[in-house]
PDB file of N, CA and C in Angstrom:
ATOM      1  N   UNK A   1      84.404 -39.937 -16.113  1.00  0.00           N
ATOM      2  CA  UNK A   1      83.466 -40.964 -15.724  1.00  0.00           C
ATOM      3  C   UNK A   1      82.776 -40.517 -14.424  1.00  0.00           C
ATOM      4  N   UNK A   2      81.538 -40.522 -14.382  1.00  0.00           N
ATOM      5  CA  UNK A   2      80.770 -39.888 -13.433  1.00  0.00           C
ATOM      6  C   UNK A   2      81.209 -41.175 -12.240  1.00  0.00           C
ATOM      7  N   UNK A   3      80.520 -40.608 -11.079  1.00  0.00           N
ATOM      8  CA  UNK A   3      81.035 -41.488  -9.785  1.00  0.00           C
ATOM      9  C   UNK A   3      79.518 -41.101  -9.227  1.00  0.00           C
ATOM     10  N   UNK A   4      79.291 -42.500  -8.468  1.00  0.00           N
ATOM     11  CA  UNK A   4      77.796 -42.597  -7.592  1.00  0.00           C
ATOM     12  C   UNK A   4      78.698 -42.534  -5.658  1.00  0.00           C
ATOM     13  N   UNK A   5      77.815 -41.976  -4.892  1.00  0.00           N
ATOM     14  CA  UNK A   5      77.558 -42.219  -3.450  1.00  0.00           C
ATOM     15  C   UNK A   5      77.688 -43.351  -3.111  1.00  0.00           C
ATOM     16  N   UNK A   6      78.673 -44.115  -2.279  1.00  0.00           N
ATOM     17  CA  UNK A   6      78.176 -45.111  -1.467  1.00  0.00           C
ATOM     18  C   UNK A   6      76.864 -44.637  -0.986  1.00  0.00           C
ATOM     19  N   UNK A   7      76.315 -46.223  -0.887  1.00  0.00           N
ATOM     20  CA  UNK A   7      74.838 -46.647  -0.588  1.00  0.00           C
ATOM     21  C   UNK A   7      75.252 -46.398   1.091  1.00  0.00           C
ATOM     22  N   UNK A   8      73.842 -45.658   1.493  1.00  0.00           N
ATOM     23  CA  UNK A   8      73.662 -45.720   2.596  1.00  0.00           C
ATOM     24  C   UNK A   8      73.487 -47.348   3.526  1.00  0.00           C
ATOM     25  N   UNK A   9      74.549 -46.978   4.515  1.00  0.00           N
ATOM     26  CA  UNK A   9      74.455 -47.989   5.416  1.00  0.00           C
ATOM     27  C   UNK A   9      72.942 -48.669   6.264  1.00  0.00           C
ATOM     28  N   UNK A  10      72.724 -49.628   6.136  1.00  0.00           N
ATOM     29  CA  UNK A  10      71.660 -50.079   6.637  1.00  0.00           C
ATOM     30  C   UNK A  10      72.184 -51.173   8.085  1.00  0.00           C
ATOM     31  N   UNK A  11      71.368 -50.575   9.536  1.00  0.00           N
ATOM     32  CA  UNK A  11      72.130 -51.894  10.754  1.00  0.00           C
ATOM     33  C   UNK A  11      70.645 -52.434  10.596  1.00  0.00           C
ATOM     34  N   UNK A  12      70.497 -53.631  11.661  1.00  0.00           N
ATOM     35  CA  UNK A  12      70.056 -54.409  11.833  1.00  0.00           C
ATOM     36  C   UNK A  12      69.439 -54.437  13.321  1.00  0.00           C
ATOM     37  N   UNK A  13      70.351 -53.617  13.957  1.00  0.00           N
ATOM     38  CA  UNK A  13      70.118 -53.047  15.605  1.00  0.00           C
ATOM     39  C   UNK A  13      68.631 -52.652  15.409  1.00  0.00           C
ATOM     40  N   UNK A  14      68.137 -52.842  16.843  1.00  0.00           N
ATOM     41  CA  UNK A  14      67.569 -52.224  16.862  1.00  0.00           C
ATOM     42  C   UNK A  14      67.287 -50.765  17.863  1.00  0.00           C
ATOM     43  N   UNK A  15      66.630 -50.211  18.234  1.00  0.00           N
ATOM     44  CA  UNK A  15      67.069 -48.545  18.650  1.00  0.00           C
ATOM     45  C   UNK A  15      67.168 -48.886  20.384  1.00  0.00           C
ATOM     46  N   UNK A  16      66.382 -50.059  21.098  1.00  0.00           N
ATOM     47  CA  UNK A  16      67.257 -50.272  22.396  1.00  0.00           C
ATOM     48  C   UNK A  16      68.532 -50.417  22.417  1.00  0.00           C
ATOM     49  N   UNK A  17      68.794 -51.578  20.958  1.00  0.00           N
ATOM     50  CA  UNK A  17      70.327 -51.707  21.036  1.00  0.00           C
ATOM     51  C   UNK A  17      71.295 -50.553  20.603  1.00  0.00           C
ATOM     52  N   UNK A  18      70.950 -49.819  20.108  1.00  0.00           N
ATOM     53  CA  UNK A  18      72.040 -48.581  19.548  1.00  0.00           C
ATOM     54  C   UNK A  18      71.652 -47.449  21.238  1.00  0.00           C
ATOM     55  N   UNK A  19      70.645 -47.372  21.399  1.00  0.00           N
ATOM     56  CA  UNK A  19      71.016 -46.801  22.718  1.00  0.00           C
ATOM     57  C   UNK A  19      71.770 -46.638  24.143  1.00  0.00           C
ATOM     58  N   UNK A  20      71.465 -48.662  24.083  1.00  0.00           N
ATOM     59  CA  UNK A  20      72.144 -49.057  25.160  1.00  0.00           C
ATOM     60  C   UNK A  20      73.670 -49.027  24.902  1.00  0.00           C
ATOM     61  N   UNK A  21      74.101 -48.314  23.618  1.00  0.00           N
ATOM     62  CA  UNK A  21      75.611 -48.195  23.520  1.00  0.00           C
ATOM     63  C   UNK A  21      76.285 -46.948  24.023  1.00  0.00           C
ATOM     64  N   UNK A  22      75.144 -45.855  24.083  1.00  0.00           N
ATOM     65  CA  UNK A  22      75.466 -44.678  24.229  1.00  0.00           C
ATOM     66  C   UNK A  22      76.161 -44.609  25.922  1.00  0.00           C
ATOM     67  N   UNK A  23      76.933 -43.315  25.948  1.00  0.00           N
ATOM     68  CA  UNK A  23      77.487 -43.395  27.087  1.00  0.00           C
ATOM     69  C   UNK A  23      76.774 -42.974  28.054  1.00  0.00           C
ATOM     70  N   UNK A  24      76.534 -43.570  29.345  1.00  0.00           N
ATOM     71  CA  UNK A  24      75.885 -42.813  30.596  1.00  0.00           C
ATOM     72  C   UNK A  24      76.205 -41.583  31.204  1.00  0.00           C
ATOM     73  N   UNK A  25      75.713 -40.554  31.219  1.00  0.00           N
ATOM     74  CA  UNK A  25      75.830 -39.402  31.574  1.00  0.00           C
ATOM     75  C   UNK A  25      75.178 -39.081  32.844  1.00  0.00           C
ATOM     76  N   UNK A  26      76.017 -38.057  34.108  1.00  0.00           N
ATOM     77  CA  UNK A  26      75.769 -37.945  34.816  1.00  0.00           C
ATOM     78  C   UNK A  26      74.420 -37.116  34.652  1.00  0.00           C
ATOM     79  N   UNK A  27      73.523 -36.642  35.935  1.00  0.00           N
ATOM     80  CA  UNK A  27      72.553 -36.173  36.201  1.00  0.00           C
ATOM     81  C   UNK A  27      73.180 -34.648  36.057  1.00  0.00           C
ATOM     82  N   UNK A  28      72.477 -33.637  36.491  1.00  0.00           N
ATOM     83  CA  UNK A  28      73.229 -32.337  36.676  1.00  0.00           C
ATOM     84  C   UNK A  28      73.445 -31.963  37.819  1.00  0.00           C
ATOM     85  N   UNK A  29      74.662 -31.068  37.929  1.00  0.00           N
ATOM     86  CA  UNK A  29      74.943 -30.981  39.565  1.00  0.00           C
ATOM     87  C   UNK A  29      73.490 -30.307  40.296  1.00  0.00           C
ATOM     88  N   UNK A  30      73.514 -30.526  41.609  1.00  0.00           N
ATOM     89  CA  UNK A  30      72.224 -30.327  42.948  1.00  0.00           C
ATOM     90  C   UNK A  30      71.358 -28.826  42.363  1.00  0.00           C
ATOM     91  N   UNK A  31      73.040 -27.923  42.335  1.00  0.00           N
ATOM     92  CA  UNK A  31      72.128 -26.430  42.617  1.00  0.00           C
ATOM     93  C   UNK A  31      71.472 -25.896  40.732  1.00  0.00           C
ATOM     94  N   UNK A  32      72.277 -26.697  39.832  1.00  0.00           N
ATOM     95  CA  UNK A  32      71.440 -26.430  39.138  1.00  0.00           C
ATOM     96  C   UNK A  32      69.934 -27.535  38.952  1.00  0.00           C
ATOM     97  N   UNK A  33      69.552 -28.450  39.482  1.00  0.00           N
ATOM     98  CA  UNK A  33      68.358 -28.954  39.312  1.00  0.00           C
ATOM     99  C   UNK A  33      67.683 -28.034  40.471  1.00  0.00           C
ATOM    100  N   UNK A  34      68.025 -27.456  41.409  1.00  0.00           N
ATOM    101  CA  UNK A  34      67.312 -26.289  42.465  1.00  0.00           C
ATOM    102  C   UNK A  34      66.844 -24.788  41.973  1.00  0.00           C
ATOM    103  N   UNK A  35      67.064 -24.653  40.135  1.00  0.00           N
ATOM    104  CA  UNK A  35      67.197 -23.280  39.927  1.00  0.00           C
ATOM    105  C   UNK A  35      65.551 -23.460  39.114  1.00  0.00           C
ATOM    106  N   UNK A  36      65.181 -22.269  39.766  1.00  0.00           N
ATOM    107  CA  UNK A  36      63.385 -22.244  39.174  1.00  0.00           C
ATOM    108  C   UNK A  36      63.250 -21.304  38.498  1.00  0.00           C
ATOM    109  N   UNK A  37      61.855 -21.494  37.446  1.00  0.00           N
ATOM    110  CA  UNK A  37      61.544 -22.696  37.547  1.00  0.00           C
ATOM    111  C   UNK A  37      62.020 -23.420  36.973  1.00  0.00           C
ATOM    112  N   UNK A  38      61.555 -24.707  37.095  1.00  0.00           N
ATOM    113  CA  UNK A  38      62.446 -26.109  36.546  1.00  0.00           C
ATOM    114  C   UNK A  38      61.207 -26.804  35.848  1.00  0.00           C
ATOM    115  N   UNK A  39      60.019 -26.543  35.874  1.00  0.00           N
ATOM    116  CA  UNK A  39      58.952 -27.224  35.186  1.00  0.00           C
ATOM    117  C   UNK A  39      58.789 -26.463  33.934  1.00  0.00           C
ATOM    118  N   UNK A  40      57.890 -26.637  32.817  1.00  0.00           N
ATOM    119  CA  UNK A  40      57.659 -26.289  31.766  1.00  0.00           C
ATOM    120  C   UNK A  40      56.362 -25.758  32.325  1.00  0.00           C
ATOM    121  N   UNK A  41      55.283 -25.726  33.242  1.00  0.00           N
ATOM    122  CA  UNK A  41      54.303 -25.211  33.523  1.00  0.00           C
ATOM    123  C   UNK A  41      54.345 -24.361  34.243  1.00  0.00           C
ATOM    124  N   UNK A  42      55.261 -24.089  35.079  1.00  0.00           N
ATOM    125  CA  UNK A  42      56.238 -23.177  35.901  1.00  0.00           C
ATOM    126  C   UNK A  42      56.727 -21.944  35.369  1.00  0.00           C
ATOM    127  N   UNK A  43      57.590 -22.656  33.848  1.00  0.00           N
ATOM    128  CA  UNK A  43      57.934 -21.729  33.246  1.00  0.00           C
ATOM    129  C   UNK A  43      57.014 -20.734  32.445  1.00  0.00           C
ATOM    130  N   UNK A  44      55.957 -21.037  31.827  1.00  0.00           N
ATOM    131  CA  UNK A  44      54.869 -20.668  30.836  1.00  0.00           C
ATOM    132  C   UNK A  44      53.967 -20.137  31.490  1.00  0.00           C
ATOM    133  N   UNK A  45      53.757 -19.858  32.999  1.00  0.00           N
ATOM    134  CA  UNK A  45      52.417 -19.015  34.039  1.00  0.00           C
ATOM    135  C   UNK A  45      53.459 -17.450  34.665  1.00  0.00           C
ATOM    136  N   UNK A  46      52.577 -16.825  34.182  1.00  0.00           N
ATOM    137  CA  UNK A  46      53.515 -15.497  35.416  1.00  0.00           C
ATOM    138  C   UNK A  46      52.805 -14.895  35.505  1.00  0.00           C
ATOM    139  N   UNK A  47      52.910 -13.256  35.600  1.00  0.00           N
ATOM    140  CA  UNK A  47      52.285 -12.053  35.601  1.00  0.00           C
ATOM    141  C   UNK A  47      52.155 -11.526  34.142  1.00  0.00           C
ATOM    142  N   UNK A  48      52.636 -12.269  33.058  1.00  0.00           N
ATOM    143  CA  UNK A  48      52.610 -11.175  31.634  1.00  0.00           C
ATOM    144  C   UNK A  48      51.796 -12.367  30.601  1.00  0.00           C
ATOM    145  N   UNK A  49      50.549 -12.371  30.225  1.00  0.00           N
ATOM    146  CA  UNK A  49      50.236 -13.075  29.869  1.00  0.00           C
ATOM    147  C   UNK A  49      50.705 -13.701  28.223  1.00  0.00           C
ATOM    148  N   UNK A  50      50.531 -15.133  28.079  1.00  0.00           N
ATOM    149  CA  UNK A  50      51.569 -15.507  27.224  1.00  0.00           C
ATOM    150  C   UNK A  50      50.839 -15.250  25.555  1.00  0.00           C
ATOM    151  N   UNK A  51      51.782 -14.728  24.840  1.00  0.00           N
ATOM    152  CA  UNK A  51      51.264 -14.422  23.261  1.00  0.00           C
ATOM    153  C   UNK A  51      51.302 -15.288  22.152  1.00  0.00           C
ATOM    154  N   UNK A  52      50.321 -15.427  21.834  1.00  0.00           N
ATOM    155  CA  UNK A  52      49.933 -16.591  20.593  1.00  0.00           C
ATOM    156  C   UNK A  52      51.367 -16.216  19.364  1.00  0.00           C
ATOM    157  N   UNK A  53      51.762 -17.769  18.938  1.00  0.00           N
ATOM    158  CA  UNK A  53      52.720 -17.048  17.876  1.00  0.00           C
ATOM    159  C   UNK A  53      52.274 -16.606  16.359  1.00  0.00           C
ATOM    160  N   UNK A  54      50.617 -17.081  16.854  1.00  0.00           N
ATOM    161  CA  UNK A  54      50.035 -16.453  15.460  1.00  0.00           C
ATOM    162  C   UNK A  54      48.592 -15.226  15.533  1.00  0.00           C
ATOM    163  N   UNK A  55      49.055 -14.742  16.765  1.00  0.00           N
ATOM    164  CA  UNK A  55      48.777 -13.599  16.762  1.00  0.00           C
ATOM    165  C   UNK A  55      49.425 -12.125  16.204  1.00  0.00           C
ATOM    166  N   UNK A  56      48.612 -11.537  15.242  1.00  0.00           N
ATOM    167  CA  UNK A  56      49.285 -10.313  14.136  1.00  0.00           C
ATOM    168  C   UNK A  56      48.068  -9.179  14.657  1.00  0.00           C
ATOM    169  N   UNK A  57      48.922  -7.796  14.104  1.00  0.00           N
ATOM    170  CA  UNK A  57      47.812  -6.694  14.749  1.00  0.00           C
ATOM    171  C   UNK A  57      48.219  -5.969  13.132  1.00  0.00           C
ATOM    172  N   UNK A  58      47.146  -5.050  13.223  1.00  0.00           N
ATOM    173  CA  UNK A  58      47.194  -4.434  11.902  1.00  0.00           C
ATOM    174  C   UNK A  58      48.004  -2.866  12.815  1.00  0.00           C
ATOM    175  N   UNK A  59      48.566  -2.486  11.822  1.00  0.00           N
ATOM    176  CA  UNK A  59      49.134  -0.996  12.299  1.00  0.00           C
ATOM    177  C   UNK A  59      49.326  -0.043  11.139  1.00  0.00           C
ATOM    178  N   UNK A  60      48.748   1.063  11.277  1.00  0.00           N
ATOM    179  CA  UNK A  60      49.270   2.166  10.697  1.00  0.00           C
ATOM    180  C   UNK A  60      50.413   3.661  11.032  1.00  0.00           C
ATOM    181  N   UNK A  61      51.304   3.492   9.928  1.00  0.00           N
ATOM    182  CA  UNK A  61      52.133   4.287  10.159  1.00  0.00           C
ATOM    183  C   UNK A  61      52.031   5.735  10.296  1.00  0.00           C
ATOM    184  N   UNK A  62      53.187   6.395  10.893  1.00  0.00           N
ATOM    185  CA  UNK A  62      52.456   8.101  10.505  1.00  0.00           C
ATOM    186  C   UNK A  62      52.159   8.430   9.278  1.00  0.00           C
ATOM    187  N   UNK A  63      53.236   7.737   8.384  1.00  0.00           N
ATOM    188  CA  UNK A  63      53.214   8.848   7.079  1.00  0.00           C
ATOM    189  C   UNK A  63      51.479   7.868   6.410  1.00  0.00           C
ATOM    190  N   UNK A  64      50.584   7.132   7.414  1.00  0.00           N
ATOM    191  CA  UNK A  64      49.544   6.499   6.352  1.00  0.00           C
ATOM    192  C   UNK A  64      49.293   5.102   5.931  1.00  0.00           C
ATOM    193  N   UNK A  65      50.360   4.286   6.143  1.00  0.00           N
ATOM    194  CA  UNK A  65      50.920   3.099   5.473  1.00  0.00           C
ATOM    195  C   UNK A  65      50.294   2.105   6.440  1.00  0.00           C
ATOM    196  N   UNK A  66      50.168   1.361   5.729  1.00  0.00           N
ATOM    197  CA  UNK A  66      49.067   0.339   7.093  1.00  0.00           C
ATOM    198  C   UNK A  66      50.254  -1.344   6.693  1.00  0.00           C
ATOM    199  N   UNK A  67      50.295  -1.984   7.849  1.00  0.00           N
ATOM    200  CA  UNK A  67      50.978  -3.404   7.267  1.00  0.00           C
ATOM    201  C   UNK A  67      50.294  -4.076   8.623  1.00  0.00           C
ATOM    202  N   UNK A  68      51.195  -5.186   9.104  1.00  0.00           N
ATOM    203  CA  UNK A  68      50.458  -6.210   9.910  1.00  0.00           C
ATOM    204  C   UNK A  68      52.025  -6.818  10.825  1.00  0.00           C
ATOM    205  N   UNK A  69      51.674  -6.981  11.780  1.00  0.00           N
ATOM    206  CA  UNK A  69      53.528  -7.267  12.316  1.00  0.00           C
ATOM    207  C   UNK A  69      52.828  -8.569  13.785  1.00  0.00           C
ATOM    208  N   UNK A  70      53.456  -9.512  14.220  1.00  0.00           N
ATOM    209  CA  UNK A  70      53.140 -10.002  15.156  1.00  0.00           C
ATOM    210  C   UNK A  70      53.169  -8.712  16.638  1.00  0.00           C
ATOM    211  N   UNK A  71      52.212  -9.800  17.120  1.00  0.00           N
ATOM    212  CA  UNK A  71      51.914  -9.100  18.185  1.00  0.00           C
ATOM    213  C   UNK A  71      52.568  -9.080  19.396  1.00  0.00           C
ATOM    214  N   UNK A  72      53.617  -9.967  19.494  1.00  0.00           N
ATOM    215  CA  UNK A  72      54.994 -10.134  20.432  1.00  0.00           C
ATOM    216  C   UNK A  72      55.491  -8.968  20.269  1.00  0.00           C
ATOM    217  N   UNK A  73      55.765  -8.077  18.826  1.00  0.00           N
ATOM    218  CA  UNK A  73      56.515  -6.952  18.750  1.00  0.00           C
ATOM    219  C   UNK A  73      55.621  -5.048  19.008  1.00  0.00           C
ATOM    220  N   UNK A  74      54.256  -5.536  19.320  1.00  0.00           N
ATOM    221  CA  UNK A  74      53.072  -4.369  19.471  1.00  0.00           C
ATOM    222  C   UNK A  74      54.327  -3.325  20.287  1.00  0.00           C
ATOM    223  N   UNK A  75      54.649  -3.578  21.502  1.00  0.00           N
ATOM    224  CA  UNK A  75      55.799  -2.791  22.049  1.00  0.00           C
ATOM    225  C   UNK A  75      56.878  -1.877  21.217  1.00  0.00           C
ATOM    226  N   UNK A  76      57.630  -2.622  20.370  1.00  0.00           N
ATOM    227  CA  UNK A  76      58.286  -1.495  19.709  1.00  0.00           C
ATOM    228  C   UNK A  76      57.252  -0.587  18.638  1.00  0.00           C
ATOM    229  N   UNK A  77      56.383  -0.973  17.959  1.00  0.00           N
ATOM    230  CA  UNK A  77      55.751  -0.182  17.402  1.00  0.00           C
ATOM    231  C   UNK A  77      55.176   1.031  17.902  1.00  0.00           C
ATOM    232  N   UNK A  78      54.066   0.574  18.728  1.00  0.00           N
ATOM    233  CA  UNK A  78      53.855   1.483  19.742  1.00  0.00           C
ATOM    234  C   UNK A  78      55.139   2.779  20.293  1.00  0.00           C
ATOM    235  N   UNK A  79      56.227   2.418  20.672  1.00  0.00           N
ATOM    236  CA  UNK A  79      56.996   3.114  20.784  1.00  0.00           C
ATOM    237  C   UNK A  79      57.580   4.059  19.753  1.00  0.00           C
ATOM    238  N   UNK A  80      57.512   3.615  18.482  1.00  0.00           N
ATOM    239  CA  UNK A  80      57.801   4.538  17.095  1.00  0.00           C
ATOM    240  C   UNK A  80      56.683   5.361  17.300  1.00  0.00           C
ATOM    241  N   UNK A  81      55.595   5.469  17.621  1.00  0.00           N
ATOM    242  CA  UNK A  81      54.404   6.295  17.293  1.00  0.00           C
ATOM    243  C   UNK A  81      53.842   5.261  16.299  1.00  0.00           C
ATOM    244  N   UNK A  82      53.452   4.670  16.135  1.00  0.00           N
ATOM    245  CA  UNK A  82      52.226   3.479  14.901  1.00  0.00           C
ATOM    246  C   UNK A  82      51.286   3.567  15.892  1.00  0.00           C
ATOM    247  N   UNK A  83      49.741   3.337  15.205  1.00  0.00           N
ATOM    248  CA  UNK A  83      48.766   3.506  15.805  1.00  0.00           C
ATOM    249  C   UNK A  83      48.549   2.414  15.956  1.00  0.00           C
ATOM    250  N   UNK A  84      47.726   1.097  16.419  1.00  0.00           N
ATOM    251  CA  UNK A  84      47.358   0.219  17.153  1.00  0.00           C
ATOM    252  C   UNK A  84      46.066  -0.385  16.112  1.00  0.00           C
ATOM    253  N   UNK A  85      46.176  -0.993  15.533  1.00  0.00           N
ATOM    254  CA  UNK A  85      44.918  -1.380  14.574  1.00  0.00           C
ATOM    255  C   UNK A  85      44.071  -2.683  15.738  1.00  0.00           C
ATOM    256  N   UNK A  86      43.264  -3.374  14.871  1.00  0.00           N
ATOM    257  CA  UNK A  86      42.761  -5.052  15.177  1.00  0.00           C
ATOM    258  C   UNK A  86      43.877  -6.090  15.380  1.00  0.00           C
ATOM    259  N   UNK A  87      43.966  -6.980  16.220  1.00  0.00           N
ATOM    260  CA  UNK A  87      44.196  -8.164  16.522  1.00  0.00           C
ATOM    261  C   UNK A  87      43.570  -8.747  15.397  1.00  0.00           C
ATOM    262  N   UNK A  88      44.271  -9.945  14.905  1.00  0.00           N
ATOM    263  CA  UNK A  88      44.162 -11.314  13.885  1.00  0.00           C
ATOM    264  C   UNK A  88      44.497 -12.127  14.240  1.00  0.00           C
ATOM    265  N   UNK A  89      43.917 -13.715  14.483  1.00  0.00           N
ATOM    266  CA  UNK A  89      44.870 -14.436  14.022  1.00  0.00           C
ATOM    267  C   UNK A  89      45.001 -15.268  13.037  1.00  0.00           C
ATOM    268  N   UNK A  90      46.810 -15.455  12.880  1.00  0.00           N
ATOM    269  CA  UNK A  90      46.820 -15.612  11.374  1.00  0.00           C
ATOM    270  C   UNK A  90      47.514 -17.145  11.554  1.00  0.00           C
ATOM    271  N   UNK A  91      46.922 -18.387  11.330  1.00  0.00           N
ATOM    272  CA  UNK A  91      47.605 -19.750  11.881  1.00  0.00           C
ATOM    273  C   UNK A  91      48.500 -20.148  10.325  1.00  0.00           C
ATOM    274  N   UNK A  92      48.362 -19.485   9.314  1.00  0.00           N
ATOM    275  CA  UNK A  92      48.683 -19.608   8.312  1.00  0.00           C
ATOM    276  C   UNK A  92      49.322 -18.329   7.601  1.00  0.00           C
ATOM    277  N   UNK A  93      50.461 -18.051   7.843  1.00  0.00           N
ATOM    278  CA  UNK A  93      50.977 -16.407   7.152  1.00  0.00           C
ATOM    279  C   UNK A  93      51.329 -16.579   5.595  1.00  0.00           C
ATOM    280  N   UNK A  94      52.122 -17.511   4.644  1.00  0.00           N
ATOM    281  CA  UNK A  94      52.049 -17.698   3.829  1.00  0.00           C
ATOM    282  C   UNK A  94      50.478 -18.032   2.944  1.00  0.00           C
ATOM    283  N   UNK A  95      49.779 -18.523   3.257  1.00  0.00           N
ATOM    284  CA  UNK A  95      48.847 -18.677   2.806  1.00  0.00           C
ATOM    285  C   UNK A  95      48.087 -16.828   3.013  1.00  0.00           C
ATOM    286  N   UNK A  96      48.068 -16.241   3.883  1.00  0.00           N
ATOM    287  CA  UNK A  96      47.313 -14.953   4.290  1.00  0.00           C
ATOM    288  C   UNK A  96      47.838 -14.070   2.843  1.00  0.00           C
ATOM    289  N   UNK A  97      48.760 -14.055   3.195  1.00  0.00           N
ATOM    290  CA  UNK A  97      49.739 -13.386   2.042  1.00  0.00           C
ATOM    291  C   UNK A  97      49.425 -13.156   0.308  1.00  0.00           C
ATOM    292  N   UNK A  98      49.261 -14.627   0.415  1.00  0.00           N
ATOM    293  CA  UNK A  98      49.030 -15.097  -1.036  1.00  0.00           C
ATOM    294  C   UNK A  98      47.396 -14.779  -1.202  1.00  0.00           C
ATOM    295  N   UNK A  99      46.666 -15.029  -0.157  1.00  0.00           N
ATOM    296  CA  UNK A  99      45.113 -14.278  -0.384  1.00  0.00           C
ATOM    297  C   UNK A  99      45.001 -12.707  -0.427  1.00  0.00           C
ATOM    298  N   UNK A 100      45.661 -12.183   0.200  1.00  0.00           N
ATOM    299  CA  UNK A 100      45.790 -10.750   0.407  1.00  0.00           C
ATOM    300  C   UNK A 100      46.440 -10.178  -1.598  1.00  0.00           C
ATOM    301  N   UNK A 101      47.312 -10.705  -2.005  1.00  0.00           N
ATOM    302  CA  UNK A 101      48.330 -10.553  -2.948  1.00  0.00           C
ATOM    303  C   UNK A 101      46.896 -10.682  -4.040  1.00  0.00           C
ATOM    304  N   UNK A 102      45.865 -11.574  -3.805  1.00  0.00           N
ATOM    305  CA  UNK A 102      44.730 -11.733  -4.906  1.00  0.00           C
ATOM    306  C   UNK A 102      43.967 -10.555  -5.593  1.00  0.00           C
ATOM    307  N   UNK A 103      43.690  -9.537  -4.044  1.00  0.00           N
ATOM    308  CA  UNK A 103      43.029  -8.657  -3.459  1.00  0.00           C
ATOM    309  C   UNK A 103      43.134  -7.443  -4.414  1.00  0.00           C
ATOM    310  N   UNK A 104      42.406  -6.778  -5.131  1.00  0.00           N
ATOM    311  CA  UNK A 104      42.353  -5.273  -5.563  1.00  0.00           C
ATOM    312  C   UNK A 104      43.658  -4.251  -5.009  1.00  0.00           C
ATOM    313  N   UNK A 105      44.621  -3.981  -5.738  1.00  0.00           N
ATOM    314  CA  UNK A 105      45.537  -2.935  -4.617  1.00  0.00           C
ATOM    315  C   UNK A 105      44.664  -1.956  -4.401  1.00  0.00           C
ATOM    316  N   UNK A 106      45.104  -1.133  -3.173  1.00  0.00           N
ATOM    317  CA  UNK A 106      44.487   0.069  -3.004  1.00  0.00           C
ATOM    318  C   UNK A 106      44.291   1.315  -4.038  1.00  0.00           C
ATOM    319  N   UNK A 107      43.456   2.260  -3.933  1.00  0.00           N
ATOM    320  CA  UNK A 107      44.044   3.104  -4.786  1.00  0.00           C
ATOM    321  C   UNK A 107      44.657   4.575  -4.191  1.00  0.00           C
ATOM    322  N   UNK A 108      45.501   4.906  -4.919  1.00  0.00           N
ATOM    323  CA  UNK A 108      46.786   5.735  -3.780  1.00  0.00           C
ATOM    324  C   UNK A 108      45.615   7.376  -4.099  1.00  0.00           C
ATOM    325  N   UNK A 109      46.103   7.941  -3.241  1.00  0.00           N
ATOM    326  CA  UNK A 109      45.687   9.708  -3.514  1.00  0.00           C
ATOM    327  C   UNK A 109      45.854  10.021  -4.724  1.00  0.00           C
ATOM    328  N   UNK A 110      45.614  10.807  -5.389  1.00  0.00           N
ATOM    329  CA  UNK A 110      45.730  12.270  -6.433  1.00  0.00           C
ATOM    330  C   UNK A 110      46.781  12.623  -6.203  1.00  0.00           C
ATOM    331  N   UNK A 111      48.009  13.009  -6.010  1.00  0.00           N
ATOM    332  CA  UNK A 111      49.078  13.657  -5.868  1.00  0.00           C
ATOM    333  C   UNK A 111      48.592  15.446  -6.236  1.00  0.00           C
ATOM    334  N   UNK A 112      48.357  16.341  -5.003  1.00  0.00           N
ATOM    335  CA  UNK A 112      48.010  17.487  -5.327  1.00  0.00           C
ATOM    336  C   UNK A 112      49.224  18.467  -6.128  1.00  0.00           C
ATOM    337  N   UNK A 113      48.772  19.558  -6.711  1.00  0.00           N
ATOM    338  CA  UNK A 113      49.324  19.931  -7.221  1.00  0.00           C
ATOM    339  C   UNK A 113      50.553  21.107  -6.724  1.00  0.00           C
ATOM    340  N   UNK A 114      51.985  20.850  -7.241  1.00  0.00           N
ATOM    341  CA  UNK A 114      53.024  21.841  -6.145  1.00  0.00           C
ATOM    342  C   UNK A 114      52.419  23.184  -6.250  1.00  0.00           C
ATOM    343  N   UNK A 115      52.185  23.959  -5.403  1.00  0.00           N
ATOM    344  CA  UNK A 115      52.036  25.478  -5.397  1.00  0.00           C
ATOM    345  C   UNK A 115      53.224  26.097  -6.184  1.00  0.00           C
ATOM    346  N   UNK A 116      52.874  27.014  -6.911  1.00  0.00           N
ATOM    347  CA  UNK A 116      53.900  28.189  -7.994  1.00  0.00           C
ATOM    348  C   UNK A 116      54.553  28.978  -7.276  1.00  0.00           C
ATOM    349  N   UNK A 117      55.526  28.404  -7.839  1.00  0.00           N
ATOM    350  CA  UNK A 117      56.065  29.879  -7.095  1.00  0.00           C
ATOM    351  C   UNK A 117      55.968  31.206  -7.182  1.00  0.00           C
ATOM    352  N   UNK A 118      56.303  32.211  -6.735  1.00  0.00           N
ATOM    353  CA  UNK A 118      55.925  33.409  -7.138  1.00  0.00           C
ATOM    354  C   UNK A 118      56.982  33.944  -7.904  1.00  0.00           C
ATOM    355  N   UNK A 119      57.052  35.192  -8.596  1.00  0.00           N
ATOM    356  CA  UNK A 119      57.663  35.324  -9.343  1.00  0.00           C
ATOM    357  C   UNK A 119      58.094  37.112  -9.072  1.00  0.00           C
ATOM    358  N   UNK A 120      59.530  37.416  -8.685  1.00  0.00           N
ATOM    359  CA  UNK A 120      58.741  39.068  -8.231  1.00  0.00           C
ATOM    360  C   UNK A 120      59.914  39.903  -9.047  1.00  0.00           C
TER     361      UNK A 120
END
């Protein structure tokens, strides 16, 4: 015999009253409210300017291969040797994807032919 879920509980409270139940919690000790920054505008200004999370760069590999990687990570690429394509931005990556996926594939090289060996 199959079995159902109790029904979700329904209160009547309302969300001052379920709050005002919660326990009071101290503030945080002195020296950590003294540790900077402590603002969110504070935190987000410096010397390294801040990177869109839908900023993507196109890159090509040595062996040829081209793909697209955010631009938070340009640093390690760069460091493999990848060459540095265009900036994009992409506010939608699933959707990019699925337009790209529409797209003609490329068409690859000729594969040249192995040299013979010689024969002596």
């Amino acid at each position: 015999m199959p079995t159902t879920q109790n029904p979700i509980p329904q209160s009547t409270e309302t969300l001052v009253e379920v709050l005002a139940k919660l326990p009071k919690v101290e503030a945080s000790p002195k020296d950590v409210l003294e540790l900077k920054p402590n603002t969110a505008a504070d935190a987000t200004t410096g010397p390294d300017k801040q990177i869109s999370q839908t900023a993507y760069v196109s890159w090509t590999k040595p062996d040829g291969g081209t793909f697209i990687a955010p631009l938070a990570n340009s640093e390690t690429y760069e460091r493999k040797g990848f060459s540095k394509g265009a900036e994009q931005d992409i506010p939608d990556l699933v959707a990019y994807n699925a337009e790209q996926g529409k797209k003609e594939p490329a068409k690859a090289d000729e594969p040249k032919p192995a040299a013979k060996a010689k024969v002596t």
